[in-house]
N, C-alpha and C. Protein backbone atom coordinates (compact mmCIF):
# COMPACT_ATOMS: atom_id res chain seq x y z
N UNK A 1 3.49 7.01 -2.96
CA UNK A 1 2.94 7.16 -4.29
C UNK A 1 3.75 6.30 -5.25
N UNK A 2 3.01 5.73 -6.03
CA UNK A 2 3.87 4.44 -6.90
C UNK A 2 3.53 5.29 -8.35
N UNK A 3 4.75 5.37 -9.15
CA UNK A 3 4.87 5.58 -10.66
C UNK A 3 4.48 4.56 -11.78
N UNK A 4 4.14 4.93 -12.73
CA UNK A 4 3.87 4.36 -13.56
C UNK A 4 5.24 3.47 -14.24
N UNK A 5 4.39 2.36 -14.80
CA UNK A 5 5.60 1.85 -15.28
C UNK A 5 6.25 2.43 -16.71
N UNK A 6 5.62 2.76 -17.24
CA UNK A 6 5.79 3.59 -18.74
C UNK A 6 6.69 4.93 -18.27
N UNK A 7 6.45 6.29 -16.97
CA UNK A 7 7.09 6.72 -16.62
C UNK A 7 8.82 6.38 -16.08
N UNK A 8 8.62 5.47 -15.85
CA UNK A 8 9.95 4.64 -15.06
C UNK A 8 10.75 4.51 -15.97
N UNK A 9 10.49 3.79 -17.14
CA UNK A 9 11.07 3.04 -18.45
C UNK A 9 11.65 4.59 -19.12
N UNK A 10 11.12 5.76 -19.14
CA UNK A 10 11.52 6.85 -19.85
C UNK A 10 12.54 7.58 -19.17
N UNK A 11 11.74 7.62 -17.58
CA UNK A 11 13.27 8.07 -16.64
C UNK A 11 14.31 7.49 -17.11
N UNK A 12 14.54 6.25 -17.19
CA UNK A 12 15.69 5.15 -17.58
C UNK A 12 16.12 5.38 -18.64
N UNK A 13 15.52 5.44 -19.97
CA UNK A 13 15.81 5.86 -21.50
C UNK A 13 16.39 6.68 -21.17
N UNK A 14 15.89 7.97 -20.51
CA UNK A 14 16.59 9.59 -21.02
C UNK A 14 17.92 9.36 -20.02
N UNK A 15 18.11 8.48 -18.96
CA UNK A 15 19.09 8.31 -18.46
C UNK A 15 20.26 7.55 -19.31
N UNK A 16 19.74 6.58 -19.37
CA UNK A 16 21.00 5.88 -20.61
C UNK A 16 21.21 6.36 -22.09
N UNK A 17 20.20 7.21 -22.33
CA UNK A 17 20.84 8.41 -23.82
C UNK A 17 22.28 9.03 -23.35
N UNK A 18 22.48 8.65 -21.87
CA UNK A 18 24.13 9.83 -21.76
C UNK A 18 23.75 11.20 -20.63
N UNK A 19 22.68 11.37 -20.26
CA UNK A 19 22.22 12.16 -19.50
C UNK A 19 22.65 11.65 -18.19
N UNK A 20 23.14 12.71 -16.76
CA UNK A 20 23.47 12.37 -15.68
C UNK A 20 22.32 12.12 -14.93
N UNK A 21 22.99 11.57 -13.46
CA UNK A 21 21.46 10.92 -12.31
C UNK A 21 20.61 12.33 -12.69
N UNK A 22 22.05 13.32 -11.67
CA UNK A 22 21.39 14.68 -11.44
C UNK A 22 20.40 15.31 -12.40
N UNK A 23 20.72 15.44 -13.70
CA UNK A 23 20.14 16.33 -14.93
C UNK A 23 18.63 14.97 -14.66
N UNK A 24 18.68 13.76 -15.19
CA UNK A 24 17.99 13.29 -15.21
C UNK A 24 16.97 13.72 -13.98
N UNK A 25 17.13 13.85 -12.78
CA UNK A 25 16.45 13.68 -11.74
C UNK A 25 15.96 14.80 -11.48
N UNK A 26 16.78 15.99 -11.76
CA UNK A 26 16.11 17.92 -11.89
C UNK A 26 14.98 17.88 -13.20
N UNK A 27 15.04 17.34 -14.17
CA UNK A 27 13.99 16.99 -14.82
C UNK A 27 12.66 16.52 -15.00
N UNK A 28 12.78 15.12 -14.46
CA UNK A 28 11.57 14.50 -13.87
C UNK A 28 11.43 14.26 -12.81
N UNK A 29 12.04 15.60 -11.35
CA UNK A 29 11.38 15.76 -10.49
C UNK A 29 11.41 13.99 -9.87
N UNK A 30 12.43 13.81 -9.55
CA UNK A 30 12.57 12.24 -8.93
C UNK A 30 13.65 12.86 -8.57
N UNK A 31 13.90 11.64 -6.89
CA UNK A 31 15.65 11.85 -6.71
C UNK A 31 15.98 10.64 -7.29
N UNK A 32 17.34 11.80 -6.95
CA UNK A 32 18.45 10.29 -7.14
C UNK A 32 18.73 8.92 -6.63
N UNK A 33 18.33 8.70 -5.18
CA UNK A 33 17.78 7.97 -4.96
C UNK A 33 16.86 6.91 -5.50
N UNK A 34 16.20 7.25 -6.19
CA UNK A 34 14.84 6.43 -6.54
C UNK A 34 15.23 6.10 -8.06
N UNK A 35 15.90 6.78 -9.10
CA UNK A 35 16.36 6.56 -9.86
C UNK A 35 17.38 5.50 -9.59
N UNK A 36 18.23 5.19 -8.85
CA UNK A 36 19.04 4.00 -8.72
C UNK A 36 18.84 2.94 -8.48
N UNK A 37 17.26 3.23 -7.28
CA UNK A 37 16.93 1.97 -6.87
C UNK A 37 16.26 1.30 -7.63
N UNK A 38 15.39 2.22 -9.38
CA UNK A 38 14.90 1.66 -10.34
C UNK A 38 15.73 1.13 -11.78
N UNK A 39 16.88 1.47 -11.55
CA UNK A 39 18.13 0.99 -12.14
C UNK A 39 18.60 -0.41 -11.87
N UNK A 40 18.43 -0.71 -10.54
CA UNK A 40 18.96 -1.78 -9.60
C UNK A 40 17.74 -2.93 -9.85
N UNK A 41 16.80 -2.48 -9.95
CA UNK A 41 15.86 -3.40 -9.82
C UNK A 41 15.61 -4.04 -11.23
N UNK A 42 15.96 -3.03 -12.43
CA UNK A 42 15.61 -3.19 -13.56
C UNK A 42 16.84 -4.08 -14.05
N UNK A 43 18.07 -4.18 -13.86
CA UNK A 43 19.16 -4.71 -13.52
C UNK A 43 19.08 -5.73 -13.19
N UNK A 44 18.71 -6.42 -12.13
CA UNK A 44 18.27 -7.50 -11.16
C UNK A 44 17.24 -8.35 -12.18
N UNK A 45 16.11 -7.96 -12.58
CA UNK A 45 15.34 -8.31 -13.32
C UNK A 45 13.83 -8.36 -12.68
N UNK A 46 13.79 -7.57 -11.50
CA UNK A 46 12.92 -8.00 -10.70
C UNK A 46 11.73 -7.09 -11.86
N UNK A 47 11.76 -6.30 -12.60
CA UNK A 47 11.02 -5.06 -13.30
C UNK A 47 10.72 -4.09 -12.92
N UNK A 48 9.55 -3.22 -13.32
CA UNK A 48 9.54 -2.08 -13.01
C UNK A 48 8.07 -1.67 -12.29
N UNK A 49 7.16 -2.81 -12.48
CA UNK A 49 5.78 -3.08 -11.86
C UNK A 49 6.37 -2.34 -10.60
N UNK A 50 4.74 -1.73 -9.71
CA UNK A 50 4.74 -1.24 -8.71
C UNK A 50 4.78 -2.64 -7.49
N UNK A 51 6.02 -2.22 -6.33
CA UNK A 51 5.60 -3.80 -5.55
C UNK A 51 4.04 -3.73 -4.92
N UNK A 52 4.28 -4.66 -4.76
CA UNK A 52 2.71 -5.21 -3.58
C UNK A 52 3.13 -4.86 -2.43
N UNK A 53 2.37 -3.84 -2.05
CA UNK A 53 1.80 -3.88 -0.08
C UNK A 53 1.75 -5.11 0.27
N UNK A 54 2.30 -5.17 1.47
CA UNK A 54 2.70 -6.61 2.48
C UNK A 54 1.23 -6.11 3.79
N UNK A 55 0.69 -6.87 3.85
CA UNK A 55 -0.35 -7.00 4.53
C UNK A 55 0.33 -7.31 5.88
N UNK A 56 0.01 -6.28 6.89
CA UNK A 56 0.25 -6.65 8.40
C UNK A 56 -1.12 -7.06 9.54
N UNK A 57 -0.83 -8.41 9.80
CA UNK A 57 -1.81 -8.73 10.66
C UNK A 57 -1.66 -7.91 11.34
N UNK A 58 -3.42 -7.66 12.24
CA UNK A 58 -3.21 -7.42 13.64
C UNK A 58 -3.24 -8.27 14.65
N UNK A 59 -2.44 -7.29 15.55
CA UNK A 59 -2.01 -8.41 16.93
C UNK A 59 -3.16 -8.65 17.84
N UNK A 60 -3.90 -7.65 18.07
CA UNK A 60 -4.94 -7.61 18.78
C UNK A 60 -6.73 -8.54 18.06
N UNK A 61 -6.89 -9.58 18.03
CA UNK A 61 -8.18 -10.06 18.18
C UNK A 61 -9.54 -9.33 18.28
N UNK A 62 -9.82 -8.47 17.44
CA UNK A 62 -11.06 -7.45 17.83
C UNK A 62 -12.22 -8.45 18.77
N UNK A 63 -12.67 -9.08 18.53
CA UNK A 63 -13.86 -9.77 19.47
C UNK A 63 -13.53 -10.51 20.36
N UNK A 64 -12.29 -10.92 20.78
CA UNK A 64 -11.79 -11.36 21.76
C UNK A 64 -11.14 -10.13 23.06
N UNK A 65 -11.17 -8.89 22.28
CA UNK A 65 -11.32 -7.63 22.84
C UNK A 65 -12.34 -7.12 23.37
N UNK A 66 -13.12 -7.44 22.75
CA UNK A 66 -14.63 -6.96 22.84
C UNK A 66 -14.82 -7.84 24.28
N UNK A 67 -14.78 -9.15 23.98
CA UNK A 67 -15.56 -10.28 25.16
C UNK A 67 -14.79 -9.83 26.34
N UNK A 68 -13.61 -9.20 26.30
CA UNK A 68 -13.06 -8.95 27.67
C UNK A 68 -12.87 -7.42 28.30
N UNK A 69 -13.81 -6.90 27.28
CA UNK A 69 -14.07 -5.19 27.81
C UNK A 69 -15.22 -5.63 28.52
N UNK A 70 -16.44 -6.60 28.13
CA UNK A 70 -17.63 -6.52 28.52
C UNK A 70 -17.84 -7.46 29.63
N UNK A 71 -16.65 -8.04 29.90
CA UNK A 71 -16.07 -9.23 31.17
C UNK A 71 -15.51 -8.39 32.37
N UNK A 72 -14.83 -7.35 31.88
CA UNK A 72 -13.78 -6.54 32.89
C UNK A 72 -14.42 -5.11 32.45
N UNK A 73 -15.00 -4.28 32.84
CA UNK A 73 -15.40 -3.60 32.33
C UNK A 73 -14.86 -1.70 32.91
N UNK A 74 -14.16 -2.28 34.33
CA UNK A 74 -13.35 -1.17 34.99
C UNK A 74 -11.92 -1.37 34.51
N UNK A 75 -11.79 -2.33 33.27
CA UNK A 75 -9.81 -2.64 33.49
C UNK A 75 -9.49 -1.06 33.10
N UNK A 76 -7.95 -1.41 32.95
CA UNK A 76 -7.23 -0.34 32.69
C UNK A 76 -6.70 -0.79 31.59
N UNK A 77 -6.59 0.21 30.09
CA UNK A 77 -5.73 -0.34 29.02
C UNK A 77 -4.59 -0.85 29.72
N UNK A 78 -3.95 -0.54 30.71
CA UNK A 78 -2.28 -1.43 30.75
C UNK A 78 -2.60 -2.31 31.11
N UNK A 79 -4.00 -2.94 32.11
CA UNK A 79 -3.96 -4.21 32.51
C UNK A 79 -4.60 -5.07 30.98
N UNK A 80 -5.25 -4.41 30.32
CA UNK A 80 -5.76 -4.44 28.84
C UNK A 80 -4.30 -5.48 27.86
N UNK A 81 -3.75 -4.25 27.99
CA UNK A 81 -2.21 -4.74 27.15
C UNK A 81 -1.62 -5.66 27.68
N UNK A 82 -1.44 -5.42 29.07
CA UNK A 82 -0.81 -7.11 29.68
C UNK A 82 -0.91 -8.13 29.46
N UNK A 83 -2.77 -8.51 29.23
CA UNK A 83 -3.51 -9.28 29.04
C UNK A 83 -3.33 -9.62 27.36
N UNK A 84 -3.10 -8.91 26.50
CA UNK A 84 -3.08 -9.23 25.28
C UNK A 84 -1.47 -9.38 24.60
N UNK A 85 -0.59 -8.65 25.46
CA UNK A 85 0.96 -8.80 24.94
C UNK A 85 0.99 -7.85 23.59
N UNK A 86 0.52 -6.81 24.20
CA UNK A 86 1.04 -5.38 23.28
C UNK A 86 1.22 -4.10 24.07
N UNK A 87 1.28 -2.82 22.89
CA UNK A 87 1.63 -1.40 23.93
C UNK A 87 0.29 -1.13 24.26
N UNK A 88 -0.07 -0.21 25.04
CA UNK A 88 -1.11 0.32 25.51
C UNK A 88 -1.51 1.51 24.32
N UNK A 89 -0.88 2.06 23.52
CA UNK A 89 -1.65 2.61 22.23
C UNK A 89 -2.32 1.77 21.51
N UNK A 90 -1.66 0.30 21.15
CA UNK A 90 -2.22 -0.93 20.31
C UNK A 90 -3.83 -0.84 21.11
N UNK A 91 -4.08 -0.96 21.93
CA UNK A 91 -5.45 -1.11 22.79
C UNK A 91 -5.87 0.17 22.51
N UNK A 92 -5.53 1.42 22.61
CA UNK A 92 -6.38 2.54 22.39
C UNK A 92 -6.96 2.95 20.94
N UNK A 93 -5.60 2.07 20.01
CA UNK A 93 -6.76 1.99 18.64
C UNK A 93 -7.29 1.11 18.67
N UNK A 94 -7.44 -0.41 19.01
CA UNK A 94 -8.32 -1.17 19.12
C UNK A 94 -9.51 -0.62 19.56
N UNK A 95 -9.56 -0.49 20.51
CA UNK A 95 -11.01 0.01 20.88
C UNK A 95 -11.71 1.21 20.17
N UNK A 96 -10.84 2.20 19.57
CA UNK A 96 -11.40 2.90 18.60
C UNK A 96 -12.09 2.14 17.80
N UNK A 97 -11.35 1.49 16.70
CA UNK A 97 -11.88 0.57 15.58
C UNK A 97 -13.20 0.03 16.10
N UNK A 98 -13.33 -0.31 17.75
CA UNK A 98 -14.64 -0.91 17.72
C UNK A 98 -15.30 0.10 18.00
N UNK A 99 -15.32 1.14 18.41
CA UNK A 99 -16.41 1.85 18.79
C UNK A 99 -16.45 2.67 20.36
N UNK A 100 -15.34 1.78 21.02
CA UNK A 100 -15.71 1.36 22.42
C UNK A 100 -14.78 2.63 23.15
N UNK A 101 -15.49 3.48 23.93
CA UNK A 101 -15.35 5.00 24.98
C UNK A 101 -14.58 4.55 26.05
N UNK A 102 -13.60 4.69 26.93
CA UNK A 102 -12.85 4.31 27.80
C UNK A 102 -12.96 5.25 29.10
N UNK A 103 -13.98 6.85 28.83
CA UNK A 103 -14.46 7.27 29.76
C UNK A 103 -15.07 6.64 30.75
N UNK A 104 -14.31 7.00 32.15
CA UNK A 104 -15.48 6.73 33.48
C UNK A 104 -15.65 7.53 34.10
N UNK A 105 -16.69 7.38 34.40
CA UNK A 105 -18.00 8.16 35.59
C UNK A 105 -17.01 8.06 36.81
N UNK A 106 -17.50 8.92 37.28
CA UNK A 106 -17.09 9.19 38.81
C UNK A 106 -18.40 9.06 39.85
């Protein structure tokens, strides 16, 4: 959960009026922790804006998944993962995301 920046700036005020982390932080329900690291940052100059989410590719190729469920169609996720150079959970949400049942018939 990211704070407002107007909240942040007041944590900070009522902190530098002379008020401690602690008092400050039993107050507005923040730790201490997070109060320092918005001290540090505000310090630094980086501000008080919320950062940006870092976007993580995925490793797995959804349709290049697809073309080789419907190529191999008895594999086994580990021969799955071998084949793609990940864990064998990485393949069990993959194939969620597409849709695709890993049940077999007997």
């Amino acid at each position: 959960m990211a704070y407002e920046k107007k909240y942040k700036e007041r944590v900070l005020a009522y902190l530098e009026a002379g008020h401690t982390q602690a008092e400050t932080a039993a107050i507005f329900g923040v730790g201490t922790t997070t109060i320092k690291g918005w001290k540090k940052r505000q310090a630094s100059g980086e501000g008080l804006e919320a950062k940006k989410r870092r976007y993580t590719p995925r490793k797995i190729d959804l349709e290049k998944l697809r073309a080789y469920v419907t190529a191999n169609p008895d594999a086994y996720e580990r021969e799955m993962a071998a084949e793609f150079g990940c864990a064998r959970s990485a393949i069990q949400k993959a194939l969620k995301r597409l849709g695709i049942t890993r049940k077999k018939r007997r």
